[in-house]
C-alpha atoms as a PDB file:
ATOM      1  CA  UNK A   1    -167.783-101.113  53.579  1.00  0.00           C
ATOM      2  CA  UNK A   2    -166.557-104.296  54.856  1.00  0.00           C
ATOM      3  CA  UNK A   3    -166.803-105.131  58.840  1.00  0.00           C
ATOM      4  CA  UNK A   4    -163.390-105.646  60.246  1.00  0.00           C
ATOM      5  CA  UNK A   5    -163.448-108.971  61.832  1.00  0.00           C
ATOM      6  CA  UNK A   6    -161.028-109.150  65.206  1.00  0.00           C
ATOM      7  CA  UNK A   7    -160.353-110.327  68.246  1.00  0.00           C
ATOM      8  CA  UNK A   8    -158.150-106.968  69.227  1.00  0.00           C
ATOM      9  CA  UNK A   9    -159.898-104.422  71.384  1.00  0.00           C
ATOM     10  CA  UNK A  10    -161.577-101.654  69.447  1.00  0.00           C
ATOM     11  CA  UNK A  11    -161.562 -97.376  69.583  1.00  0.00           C
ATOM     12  CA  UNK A  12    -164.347 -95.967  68.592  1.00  0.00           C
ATOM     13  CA  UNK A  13    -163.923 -92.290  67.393  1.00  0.00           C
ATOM     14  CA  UNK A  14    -166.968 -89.946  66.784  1.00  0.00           C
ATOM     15  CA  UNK A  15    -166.100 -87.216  63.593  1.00  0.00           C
ATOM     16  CA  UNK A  16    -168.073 -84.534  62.538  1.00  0.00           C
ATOM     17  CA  UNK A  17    -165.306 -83.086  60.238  1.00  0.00           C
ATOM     18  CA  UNK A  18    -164.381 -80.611  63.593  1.00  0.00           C
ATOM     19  CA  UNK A  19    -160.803 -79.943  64.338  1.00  0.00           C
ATOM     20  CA  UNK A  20    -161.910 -81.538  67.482  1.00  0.00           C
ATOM     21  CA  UNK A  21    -163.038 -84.321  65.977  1.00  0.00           C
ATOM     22  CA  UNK A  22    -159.304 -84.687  63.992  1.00  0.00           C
ATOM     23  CA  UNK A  23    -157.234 -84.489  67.175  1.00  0.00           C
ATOM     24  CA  UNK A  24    -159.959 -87.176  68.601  1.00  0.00           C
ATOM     25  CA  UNK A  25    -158.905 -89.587  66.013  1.00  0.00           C
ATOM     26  CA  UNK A  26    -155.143 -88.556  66.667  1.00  0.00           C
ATOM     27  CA  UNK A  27    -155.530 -89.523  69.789  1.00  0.00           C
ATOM     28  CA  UNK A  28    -157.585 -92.497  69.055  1.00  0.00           C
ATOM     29  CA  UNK A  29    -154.655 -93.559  66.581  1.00  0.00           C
ATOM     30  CA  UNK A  30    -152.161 -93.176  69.872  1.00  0.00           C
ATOM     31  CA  UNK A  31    -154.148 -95.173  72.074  1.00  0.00           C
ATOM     32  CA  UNK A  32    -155.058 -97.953  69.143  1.00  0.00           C
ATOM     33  CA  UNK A  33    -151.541 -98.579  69.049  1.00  0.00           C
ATOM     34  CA  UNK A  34    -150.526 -98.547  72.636  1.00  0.00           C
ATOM     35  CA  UNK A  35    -153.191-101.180  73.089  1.00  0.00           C
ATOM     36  CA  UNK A  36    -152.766-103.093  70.130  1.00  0.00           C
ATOM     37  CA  UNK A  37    -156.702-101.678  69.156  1.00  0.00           C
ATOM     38  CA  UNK A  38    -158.612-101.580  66.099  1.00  0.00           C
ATOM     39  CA  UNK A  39    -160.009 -97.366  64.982  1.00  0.00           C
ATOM     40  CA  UNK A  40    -163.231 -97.469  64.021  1.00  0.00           C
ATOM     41  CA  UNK A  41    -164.226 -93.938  63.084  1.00  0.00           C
ATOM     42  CA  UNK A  42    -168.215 -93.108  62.875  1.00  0.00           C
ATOM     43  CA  UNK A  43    -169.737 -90.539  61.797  1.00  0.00           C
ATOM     44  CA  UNK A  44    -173.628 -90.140  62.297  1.00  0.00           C
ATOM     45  CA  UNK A  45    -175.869 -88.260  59.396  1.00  0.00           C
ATOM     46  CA  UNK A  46    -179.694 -87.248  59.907  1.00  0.00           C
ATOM     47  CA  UNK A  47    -181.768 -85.362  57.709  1.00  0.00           C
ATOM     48  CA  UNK A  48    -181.884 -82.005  58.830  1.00  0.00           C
ATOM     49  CA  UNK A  49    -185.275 -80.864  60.801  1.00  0.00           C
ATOM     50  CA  UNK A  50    -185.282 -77.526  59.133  1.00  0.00           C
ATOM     51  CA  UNK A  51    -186.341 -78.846  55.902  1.00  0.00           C
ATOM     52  CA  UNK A  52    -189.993 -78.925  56.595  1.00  0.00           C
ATOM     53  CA  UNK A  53    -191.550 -79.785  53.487  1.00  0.00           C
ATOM     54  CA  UNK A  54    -189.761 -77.765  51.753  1.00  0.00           C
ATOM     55  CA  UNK A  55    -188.344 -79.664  48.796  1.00  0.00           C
ATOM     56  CA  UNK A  56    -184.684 -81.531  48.829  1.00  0.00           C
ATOM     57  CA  UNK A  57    -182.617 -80.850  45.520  1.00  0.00           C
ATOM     58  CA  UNK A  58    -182.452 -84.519  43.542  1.00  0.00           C
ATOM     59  CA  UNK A  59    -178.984 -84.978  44.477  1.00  0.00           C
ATOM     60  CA  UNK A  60    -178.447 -83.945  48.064  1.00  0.00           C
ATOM     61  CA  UNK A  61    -177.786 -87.047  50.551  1.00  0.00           C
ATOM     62  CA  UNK A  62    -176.897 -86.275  53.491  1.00  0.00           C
ATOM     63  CA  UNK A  63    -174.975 -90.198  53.851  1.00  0.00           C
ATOM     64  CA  UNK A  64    -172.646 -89.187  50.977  1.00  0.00           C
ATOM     65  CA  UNK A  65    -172.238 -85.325  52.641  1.00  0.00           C
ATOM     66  CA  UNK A  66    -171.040 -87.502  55.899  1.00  0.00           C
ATOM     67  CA  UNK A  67    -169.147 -89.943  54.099  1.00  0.00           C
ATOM     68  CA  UNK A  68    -167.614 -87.623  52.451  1.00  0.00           C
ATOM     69  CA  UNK A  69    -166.597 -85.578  55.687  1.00  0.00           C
ATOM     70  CA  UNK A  70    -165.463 -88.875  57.951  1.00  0.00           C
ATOM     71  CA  UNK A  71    -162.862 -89.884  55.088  1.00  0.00           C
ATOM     72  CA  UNK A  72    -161.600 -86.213  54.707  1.00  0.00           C
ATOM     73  CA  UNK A  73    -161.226 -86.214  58.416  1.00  0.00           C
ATOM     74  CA  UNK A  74    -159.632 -89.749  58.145  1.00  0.00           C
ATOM     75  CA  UNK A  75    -157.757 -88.566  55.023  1.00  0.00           C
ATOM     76  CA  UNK A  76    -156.645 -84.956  56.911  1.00  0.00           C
ATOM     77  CA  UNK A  77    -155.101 -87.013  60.236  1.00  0.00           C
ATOM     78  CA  UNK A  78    -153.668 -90.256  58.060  1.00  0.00           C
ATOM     79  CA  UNK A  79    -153.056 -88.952  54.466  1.00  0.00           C
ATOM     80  CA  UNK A  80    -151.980 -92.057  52.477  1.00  0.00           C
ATOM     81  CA  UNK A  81    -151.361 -93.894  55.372  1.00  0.00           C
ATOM     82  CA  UNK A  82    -154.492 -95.752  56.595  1.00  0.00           C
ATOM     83  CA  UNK A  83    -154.066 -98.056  59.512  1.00  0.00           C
ATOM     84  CA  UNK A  84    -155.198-101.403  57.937  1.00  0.00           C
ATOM     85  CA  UNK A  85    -157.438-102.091  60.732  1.00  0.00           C
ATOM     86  CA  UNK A  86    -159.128 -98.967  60.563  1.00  0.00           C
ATOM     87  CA  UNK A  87    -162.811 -98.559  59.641  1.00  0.00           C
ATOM     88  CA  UNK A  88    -165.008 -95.839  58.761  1.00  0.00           C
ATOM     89  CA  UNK A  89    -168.776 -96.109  59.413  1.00  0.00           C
ATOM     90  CA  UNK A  90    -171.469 -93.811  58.798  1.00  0.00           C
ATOM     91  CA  UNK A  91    -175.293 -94.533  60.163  1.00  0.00           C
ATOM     92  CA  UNK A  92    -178.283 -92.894  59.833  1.00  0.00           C
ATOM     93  CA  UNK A  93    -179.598 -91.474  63.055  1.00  0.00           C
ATOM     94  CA  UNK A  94    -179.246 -89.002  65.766  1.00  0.00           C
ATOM     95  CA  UNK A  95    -175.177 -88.310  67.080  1.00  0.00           C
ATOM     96  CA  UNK A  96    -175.403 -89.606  70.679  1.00  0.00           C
ATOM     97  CA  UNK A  97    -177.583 -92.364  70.037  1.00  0.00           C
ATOM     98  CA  UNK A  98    -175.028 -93.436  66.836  1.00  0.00           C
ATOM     99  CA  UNK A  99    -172.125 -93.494  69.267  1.00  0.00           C
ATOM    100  CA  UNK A 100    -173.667 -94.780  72.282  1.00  0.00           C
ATOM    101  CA  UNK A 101    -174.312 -97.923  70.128  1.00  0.00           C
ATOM    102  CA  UNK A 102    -171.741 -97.826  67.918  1.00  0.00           C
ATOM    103  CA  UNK A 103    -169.452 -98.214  71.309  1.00  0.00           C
ATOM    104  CA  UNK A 104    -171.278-100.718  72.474  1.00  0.00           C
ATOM    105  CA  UNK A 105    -168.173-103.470  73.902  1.00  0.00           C
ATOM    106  CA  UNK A 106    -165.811-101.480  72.597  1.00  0.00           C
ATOM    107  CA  UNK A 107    -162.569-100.658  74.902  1.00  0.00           C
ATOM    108  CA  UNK A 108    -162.956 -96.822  74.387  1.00  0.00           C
ATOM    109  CA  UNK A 109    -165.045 -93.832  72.731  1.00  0.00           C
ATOM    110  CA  UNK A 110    -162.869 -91.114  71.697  1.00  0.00           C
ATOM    111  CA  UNK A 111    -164.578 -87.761  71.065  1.00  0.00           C
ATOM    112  CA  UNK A 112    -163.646 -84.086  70.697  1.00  0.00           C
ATOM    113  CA  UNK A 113    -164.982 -81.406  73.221  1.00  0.00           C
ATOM    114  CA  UNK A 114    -166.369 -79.886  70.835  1.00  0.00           C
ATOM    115  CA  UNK A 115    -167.807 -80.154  67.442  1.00  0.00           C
ATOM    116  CA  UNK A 116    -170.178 -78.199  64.810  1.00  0.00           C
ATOM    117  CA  UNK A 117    -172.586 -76.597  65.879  1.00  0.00           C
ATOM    118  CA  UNK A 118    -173.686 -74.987  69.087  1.00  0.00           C
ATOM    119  CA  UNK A 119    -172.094 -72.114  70.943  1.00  0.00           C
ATOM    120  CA  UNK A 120    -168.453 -71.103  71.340  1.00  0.00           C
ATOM    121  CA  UNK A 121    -168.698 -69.946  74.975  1.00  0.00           C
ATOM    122  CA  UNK A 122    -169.746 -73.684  75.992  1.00  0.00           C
ATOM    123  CA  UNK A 123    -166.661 -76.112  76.966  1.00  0.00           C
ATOM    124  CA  UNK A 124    -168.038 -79.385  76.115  1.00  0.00           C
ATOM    125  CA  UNK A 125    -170.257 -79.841  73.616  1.00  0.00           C
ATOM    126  CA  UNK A 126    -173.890 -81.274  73.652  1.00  0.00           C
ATOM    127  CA  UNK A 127    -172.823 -84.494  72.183  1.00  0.00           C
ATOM    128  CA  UNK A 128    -169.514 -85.017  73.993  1.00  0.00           C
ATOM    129  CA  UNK A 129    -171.319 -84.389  77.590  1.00  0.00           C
ATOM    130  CA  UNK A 130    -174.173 -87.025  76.228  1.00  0.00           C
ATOM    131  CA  UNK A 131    -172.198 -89.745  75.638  1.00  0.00           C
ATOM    132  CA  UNK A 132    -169.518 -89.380  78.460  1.00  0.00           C
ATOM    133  CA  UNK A 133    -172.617 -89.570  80.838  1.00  0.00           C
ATOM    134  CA  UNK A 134    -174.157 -92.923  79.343  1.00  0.00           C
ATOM    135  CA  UNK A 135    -171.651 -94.758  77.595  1.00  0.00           C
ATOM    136  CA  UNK A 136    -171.020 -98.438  78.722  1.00  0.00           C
ATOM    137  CA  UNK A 137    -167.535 -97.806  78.159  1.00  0.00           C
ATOM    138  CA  UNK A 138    -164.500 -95.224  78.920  1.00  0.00           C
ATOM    139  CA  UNK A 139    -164.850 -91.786  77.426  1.00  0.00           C
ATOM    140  CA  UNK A 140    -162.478 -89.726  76.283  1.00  0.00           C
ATOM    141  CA  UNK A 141    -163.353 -86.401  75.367  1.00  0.00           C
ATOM    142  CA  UNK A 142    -160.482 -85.107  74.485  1.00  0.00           C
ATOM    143  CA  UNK A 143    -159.874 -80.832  74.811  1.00  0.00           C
ATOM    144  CA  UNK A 144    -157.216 -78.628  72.644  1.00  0.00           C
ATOM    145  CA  UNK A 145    -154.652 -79.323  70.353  1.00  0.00           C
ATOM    146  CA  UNK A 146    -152.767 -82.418  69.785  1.00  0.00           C
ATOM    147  CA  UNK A 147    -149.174 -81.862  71.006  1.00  0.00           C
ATOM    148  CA  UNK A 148    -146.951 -81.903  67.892  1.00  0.00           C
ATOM    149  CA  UNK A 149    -144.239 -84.436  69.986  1.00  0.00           C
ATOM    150  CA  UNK A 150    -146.983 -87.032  70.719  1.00  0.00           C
ATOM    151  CA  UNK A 151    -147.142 -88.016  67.172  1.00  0.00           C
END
């Protein structure tokens, strides 16, 4: 993946493959264009703490798994129809501590209420409420559908 090079203010988007995490990047693609802003999506992969030592089959990565899942979600909200100054970026390492840096100078971090994981009663999510308190930049943590005239 190439870095996108700019002088244009960037959105960062956190996507887990959620439907929160889609109508994030919706609404990262709104803003992006209202301020003239670059989209770069990120999507953080770990290797899970369950495994113990139990043994990993020869083919599993868990980079490709969330590759795989940020360009489906990219795929799902754009189709054919990438913004050209979009990026998708996948590190290694825990959620909050991916986007925290990831957003780093950017204008805005875009992420969904809620994602995988965690329980359904709860209205924002462990990651969301982690990075809204210490990011060095506006948070959006954005709730509910995307309304279908805002396209």
């Amino acid at each position: 993946m190439s870095e996108i090079v700019s002088d244009r203010p960037r959105i960062v988007v956190g996507v887990d493959g959620s439907d929160g995490s889609k109508t994030a990047l919706r609404w990262a693609q709104r803003l992006a264009r209202a301020e003239h802003a670059t989209i770069e999506v990120v999507a953080a992969w770990e290797f899970p703490a369950t495994l113990g030592w139990s043994a990993l089959p020869t083919d599993y990565s868990p980079r490709v798994d969330v590759e795989k899942t940020a360009n489906a979600v990219v795929d799902a909200v754009f189709g054919g129809h990438r913004p050209a100054s979009l990026q998708v970026v996948t590190r290694q390492g825990h959620p909050v501590e991916v986007l925290l840096d990831a957003a780093s100078g950017a204008l805005l971090l875009v992420v969904g209420s809620r994602g995988h994981g965690g329980f359904s009663g709860l209205l924002l999510g462990s990651v969301s409420a982690r990075v809204a308190e210490r990011a060095t930049c506006p948070v959006l943590v954005v709730h509910g559908e995307f309304p279908a005239a805002a396209g």
